[in-house]
PDB file of N, CA and C in Angstrom:
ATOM      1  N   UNK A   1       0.848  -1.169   0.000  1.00  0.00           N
ATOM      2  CA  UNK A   1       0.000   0.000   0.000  1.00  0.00           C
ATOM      3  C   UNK A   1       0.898   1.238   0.000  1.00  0.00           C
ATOM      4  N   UNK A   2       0.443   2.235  -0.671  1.00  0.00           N
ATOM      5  CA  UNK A   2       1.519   3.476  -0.753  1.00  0.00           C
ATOM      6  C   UNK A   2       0.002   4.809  -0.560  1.00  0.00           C
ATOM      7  N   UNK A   3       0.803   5.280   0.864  1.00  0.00           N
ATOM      8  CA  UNK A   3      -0.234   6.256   1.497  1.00  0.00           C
ATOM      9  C   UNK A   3       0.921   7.697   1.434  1.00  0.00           C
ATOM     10  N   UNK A   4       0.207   8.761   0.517  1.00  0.00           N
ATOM     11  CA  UNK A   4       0.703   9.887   0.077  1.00  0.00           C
ATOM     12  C   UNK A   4      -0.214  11.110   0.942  1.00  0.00           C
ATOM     13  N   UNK A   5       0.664  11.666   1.741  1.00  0.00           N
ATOM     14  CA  UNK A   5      -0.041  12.841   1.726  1.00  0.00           C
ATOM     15  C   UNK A   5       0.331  14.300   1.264  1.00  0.00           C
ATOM     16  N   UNK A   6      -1.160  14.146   0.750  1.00  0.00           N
ATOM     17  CA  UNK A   6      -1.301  16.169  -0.058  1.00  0.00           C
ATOM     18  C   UNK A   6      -1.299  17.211   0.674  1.00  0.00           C
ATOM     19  N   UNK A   7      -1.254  18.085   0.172  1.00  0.00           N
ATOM     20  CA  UNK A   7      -1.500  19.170   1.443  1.00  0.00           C
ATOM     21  C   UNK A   7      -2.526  19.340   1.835  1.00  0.00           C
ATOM     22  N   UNK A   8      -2.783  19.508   3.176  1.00  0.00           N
ATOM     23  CA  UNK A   8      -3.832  19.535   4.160  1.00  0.00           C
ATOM     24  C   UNK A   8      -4.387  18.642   4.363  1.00  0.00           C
ATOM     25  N   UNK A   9      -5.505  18.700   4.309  1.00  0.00           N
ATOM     26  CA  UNK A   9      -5.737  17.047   5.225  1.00  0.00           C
ATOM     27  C   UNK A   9      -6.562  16.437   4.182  1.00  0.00           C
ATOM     28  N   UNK A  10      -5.678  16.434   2.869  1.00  0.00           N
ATOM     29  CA  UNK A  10      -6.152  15.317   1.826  1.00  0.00           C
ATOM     30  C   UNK A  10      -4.775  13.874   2.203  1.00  0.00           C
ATOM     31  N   UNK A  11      -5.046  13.281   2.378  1.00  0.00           N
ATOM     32  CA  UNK A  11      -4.393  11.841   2.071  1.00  0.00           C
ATOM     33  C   UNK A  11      -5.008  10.962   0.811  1.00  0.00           C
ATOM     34  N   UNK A  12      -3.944  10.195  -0.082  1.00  0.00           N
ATOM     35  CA  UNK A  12      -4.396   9.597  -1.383  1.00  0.00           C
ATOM     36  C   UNK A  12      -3.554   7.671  -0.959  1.00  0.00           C
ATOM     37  N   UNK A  13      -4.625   7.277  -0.917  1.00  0.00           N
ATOM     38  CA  UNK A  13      -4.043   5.559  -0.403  1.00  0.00           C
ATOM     39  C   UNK A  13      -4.111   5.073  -2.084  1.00  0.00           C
ATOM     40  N   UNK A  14      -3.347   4.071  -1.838  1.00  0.00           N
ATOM     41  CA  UNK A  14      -3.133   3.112  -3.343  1.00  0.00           C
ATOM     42  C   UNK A  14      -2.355   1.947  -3.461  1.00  0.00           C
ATOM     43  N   UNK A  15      -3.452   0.428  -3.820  1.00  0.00           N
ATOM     44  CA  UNK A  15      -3.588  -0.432  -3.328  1.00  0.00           C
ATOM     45  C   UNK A  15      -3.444  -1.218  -4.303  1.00  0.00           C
ATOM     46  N   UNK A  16      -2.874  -2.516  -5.372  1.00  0.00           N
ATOM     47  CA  UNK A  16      -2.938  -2.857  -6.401  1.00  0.00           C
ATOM     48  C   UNK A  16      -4.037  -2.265  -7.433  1.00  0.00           C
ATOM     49  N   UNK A  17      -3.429  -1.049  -7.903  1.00  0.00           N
ATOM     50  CA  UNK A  17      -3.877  -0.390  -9.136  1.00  0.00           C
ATOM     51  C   UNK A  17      -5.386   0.329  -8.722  1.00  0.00           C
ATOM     52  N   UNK A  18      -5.509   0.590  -7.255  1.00  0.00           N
ATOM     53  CA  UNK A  18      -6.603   0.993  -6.944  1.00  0.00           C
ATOM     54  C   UNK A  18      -6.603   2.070  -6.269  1.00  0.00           C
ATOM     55  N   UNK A  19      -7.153   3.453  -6.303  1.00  0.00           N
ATOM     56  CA  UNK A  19      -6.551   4.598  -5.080  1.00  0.00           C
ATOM     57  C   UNK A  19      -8.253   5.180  -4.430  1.00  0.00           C
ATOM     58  N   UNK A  20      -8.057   5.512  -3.500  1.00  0.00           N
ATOM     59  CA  UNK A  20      -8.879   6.228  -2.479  1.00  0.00           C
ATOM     60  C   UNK A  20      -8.112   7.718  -2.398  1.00  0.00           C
ATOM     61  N   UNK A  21      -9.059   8.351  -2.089  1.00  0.00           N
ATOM     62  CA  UNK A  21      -8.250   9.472  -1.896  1.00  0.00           C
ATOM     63  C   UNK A  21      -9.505  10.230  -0.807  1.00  0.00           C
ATOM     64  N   UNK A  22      -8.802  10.893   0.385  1.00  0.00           N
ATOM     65  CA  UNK A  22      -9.780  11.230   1.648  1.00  0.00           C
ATOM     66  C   UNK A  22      -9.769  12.709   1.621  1.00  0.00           C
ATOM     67  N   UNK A  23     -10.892  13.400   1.705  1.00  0.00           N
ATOM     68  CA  UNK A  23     -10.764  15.018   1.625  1.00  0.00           C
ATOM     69  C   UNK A  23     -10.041  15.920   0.838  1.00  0.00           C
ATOM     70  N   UNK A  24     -10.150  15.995  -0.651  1.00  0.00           N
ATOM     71  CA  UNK A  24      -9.283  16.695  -1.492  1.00  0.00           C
ATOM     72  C   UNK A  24     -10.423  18.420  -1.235  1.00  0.00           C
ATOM     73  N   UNK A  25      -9.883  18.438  -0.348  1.00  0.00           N
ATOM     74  CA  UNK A  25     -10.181  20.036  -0.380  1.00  0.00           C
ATOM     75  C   UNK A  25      -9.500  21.364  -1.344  1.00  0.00           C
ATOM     76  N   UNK A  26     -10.132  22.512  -1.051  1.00  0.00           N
ATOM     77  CA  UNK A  26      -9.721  23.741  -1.391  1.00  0.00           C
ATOM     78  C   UNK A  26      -8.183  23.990  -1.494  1.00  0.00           C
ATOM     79  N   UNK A  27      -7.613  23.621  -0.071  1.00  0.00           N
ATOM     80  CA  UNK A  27      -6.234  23.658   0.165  1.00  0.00           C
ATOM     81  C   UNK A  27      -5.129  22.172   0.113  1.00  0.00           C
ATOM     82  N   UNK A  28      -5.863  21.889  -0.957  1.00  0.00           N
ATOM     83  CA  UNK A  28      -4.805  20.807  -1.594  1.00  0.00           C
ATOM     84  C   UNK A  28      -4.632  20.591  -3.270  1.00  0.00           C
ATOM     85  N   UNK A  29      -3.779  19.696  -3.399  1.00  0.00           N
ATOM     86  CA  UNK A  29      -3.782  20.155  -4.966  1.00  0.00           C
ATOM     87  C   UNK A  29      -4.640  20.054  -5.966  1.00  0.00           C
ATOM     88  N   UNK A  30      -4.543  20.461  -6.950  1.00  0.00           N
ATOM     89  CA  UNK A  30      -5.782  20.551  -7.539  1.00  0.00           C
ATOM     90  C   UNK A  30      -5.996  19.427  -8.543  1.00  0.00           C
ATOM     91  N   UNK A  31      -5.017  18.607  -8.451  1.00  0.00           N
ATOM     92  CA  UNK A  31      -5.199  16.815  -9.042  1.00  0.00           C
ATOM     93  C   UNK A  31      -5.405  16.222  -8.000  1.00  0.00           C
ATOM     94  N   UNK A  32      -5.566  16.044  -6.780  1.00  0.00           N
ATOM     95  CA  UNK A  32      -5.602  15.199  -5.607  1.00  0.00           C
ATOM     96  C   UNK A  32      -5.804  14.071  -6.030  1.00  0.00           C
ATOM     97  N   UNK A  33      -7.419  14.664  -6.499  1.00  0.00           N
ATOM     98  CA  UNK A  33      -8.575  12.975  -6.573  1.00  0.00           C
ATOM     99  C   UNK A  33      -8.287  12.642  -8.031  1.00  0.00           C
ATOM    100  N   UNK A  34      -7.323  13.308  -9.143  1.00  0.00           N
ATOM    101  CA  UNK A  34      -7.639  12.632 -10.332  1.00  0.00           C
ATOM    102  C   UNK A  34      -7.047  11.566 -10.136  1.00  0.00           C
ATOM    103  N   UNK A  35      -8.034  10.544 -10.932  1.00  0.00           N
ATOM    104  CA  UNK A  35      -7.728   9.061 -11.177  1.00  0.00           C
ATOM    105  C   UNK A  35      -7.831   8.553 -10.451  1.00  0.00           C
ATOM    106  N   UNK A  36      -8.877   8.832  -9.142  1.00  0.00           N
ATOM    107  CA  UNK A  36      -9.413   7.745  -7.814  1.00  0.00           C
ATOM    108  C   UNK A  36     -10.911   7.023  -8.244  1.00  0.00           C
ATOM    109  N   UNK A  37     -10.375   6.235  -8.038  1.00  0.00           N
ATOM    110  CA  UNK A  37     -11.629   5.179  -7.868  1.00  0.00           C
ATOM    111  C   UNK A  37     -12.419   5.497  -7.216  1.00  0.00           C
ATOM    112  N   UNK A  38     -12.389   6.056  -6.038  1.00  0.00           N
ATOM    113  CA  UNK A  38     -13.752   6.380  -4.916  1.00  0.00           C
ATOM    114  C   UNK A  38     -12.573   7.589  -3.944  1.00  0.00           C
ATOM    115  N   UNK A  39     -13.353   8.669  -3.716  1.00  0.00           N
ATOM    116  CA  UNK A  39     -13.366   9.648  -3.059  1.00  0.00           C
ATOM    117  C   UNK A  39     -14.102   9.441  -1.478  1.00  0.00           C
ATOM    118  N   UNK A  40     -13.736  10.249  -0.867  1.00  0.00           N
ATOM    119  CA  UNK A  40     -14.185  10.268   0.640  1.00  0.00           C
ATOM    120  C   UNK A  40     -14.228  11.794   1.317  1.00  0.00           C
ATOM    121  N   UNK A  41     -15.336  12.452   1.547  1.00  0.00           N
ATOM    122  CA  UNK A  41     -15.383  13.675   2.270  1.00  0.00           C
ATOM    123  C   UNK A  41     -15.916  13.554   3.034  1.00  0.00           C
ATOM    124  N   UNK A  42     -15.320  13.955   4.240  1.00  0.00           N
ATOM    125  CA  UNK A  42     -15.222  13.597   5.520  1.00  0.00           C
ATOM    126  C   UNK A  42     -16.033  14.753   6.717  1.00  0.00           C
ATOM    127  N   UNK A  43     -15.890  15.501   5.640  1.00  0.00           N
ATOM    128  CA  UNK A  43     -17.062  16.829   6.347  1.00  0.00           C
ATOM    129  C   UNK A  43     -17.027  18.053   5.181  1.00  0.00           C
ATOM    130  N   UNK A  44     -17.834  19.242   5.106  1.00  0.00           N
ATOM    131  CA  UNK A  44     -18.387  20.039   4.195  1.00  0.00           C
ATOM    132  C   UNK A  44     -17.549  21.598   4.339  1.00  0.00           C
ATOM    133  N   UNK A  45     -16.815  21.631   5.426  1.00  0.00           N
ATOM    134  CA  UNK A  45     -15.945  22.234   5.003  1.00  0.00           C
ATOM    135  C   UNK A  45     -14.636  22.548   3.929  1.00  0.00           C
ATOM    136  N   UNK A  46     -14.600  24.238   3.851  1.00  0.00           N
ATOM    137  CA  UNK A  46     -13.653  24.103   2.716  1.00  0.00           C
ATOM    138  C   UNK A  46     -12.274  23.450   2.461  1.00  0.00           C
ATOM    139  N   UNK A  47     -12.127  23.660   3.437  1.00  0.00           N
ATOM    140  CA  UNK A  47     -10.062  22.712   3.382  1.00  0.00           C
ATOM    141  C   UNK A  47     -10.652  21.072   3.422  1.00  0.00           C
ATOM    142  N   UNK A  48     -11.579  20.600   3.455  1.00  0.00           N
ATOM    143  CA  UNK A  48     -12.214  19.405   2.765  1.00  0.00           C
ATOM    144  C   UNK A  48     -12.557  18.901   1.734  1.00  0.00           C
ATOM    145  N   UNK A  49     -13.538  19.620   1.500  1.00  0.00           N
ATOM    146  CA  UNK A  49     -14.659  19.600   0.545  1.00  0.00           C
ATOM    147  C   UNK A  49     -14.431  20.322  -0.370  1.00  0.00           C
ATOM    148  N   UNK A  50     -14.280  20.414  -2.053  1.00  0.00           N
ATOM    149  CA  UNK A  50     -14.102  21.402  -3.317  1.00  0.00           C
ATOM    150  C   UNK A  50     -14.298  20.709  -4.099  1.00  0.00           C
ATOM    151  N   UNK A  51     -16.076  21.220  -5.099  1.00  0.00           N
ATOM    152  CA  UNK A  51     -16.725  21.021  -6.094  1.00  0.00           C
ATOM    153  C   UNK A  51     -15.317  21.093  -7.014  1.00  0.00           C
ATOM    154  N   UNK A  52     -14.637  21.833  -7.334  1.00  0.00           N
ATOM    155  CA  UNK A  52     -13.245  21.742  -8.486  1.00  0.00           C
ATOM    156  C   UNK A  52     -12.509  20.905  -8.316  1.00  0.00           C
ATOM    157  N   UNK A  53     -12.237  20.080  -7.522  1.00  0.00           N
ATOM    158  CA  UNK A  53     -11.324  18.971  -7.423  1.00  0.00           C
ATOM    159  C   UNK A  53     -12.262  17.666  -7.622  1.00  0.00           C
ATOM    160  N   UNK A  54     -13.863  17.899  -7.199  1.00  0.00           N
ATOM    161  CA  UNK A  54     -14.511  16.928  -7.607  1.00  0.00           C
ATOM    162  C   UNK A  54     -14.890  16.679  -9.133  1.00  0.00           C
ATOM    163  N   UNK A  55     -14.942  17.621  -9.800  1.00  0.00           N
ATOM    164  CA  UNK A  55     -15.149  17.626 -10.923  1.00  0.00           C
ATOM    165  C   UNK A  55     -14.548  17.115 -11.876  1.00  0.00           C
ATOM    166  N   UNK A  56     -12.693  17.337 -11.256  1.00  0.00           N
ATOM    167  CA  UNK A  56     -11.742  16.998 -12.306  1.00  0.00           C
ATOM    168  C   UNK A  56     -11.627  15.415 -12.215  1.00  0.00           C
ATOM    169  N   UNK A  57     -12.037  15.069 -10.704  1.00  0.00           N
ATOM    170  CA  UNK A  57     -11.669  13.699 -10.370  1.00  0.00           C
ATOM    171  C   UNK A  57     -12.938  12.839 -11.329  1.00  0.00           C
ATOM    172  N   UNK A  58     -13.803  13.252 -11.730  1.00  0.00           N
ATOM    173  CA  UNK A  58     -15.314  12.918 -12.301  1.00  0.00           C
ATOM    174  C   UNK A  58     -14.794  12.962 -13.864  1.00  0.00           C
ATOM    175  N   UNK A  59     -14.323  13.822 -14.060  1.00  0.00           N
ATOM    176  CA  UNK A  59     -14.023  13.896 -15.446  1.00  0.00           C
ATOM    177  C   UNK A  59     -13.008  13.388 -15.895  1.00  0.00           C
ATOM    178  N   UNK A  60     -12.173  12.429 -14.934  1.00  0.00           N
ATOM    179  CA  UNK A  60     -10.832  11.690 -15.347  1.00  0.00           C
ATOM    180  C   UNK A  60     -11.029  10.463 -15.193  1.00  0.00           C
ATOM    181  N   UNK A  61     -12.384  10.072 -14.356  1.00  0.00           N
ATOM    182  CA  UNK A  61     -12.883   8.992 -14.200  1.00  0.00           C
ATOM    183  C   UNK A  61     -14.389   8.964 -14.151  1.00  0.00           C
ATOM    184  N   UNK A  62     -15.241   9.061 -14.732  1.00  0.00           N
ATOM    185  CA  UNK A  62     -16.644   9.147 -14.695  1.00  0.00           C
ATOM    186  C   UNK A  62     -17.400   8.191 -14.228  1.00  0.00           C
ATOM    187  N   UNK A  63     -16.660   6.800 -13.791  1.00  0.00           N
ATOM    188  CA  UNK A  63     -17.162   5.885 -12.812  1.00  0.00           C
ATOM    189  C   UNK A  63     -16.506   5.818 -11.272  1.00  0.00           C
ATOM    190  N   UNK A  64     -16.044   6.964 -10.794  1.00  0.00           N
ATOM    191  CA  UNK A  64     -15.638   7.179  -9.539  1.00  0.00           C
ATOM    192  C   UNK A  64     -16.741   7.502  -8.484  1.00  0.00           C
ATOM    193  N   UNK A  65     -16.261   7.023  -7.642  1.00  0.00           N
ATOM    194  CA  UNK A  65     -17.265   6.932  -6.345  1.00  0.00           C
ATOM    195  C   UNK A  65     -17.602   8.262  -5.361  1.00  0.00           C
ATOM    196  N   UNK A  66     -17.898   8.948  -5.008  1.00  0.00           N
ATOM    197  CA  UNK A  66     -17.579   9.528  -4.182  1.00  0.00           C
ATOM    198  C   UNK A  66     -18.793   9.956  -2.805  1.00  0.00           C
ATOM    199  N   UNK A  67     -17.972   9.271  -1.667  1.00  0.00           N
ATOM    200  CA  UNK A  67     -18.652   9.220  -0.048  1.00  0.00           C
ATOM    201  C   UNK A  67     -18.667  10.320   0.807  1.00  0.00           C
ATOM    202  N   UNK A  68     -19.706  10.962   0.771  1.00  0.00           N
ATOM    203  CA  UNK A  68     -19.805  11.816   2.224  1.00  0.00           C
ATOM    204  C   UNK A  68     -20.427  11.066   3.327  1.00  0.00           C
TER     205      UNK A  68
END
């Protein structure tokens, strides 16, 4: 398993060819979630939560998951 962390309190796990990625907020990069399989937001704040990082992660994978 190879556990990366982004800035702030995004962490991106990745597991034979599979990634999670936990809170790609405002204040992390702005690829966090591309190319995750399933997303995780963990609460609705901004250094969490960002419609623009969800979007890109949606549009790089359009069968990605994503859990609040």
């Amino acid at each position: 398993m190879k556990l990366t962390k982004k800035s702030h309190a995004c962490v991106r796990l990745e597991k034979d060819g599979r990634t999670l990625v936990l809170d790609p907020g405002g204040f992390s990069e702005a690829d966090a979630a591309v190319g995750a399989e399933a997303i995780l937001i963990t609460h609705e704040h901004p250094d969490h939560f960002n419609e623009e990082r969800l979007r890109a992660a949606l549009d790089a994978n359009p069968a990605a998951e994503i859990w609040t």
